[in-house]
C-alpha atoms as a PDB file:
ATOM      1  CA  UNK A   1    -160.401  17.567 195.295  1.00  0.00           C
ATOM      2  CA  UNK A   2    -157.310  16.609 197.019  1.00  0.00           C
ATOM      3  CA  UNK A   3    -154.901  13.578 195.907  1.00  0.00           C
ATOM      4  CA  UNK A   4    -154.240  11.064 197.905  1.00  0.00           C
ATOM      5  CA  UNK A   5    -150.928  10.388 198.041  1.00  0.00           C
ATOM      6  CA  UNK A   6    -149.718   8.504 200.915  1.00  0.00           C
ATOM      7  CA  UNK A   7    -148.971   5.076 200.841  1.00  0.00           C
ATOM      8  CA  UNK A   8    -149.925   2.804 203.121  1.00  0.00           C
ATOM      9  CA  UNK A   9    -148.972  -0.868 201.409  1.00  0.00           C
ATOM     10  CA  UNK A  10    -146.606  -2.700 203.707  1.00  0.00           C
ATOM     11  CA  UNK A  11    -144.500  -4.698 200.474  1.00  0.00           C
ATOM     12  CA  UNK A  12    -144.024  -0.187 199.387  1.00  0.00           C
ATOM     13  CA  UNK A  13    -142.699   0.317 202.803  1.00  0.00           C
ATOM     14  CA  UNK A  14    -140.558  -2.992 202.856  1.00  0.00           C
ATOM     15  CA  UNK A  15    -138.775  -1.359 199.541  1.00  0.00           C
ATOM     16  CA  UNK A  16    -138.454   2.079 201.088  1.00  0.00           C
ATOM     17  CA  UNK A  17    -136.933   0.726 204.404  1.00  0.00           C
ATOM     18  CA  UNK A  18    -134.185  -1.521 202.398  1.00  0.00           C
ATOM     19  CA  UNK A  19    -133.066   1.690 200.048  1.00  0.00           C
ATOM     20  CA  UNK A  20    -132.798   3.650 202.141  1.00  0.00           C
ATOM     21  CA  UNK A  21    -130.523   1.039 204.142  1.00  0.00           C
ATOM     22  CA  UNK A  22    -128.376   0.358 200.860  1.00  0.00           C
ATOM     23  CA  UNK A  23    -128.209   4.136 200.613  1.00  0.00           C
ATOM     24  CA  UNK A  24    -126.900   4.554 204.469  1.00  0.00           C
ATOM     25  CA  UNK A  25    -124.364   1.451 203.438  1.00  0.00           C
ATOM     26  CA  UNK A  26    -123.427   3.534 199.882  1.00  0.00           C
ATOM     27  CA  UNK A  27    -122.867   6.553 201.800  1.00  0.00           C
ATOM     28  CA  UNK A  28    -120.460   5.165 204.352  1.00  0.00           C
ATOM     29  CA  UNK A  29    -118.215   2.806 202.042  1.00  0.00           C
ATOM     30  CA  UNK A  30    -117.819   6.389 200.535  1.00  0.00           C
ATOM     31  CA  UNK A  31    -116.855   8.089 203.972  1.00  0.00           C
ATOM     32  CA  UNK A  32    -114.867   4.713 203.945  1.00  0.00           C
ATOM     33  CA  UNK A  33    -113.080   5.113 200.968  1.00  0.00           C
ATOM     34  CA  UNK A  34    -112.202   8.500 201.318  1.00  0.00           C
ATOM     35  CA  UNK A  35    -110.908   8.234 204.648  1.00  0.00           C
ATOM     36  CA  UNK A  36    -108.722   5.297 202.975  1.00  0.00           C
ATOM     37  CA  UNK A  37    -107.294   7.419 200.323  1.00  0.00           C
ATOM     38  CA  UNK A  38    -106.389  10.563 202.623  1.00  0.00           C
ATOM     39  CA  UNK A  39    -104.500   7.736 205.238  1.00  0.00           C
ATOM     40  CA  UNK A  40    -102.634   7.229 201.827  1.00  0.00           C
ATOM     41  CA  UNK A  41    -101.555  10.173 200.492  1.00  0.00           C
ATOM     42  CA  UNK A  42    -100.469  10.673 203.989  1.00  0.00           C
ATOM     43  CA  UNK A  43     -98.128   7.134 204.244  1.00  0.00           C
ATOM     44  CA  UNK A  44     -96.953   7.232 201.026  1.00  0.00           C
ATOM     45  CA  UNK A  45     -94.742  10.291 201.310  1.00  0.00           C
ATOM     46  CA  UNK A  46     -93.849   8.813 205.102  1.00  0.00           C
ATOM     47  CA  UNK A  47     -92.895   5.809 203.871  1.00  0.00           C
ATOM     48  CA  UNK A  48     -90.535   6.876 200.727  1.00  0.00           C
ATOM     49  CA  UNK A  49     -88.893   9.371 203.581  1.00  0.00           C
ATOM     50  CA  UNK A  50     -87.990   6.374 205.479  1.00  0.00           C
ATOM     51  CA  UNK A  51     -86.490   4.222 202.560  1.00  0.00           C
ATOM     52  CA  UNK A  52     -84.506   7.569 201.346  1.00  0.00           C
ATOM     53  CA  UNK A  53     -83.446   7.679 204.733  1.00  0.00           C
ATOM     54  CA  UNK A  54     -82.152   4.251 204.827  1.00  0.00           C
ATOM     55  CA  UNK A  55     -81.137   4.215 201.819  1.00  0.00           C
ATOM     56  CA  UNK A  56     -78.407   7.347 202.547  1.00  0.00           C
ATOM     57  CA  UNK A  57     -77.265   5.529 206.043  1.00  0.00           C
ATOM     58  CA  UNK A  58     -76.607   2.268 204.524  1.00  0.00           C
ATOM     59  CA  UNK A  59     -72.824   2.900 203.919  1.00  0.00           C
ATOM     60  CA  UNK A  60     -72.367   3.850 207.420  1.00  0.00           C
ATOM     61  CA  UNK A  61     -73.906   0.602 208.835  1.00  0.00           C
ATOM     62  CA  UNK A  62     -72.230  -1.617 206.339  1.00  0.00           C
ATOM     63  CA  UNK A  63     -68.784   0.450 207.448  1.00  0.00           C
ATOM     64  CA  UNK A  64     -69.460  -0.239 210.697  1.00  0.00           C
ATOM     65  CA  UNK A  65     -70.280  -4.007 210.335  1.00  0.00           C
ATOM     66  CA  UNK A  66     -66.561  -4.183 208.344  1.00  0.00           C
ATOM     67  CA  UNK A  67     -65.111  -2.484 211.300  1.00  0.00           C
ATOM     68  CA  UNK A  68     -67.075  -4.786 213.723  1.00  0.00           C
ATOM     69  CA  UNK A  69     -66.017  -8.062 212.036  1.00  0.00           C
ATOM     70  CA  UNK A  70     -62.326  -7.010 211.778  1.00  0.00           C
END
């Protein structure tokens, strides 16, 4: 004899519906996150280009605000 094993209570179907809605919000603060960290590891390695680029042109502008104030 076959089991029954559907279930038809609405408070069962209440607690499905909301899992599986904390599982759809899990699952895209993870897409979230890991979109965050690749932005990152891409900026980081921008940004330290741009402060070692400043960083080797400073003399020139200070040399140039000397010769600009004489």
């Amino acid at each position: 004899m076959p089991v029954n094993t559907k279930v038809t209570s609405p408070k069962f179907l209440t607690r499905m519906g909301e899992v599986e809605l904390l599982e759809f919000f899990a699952q895209r603060r993870a897409y979230d996150d890991r979109d965050g960290e690749i932005v990152c590891s891409d900026v980081r390695p921008l940004a330290r280009g741009i402060r070692n680029a400043l960083l080797a042109v400073t003399p020139l502008w200070i040399a140039l605000a000397l010769w600009l104030a004489r």
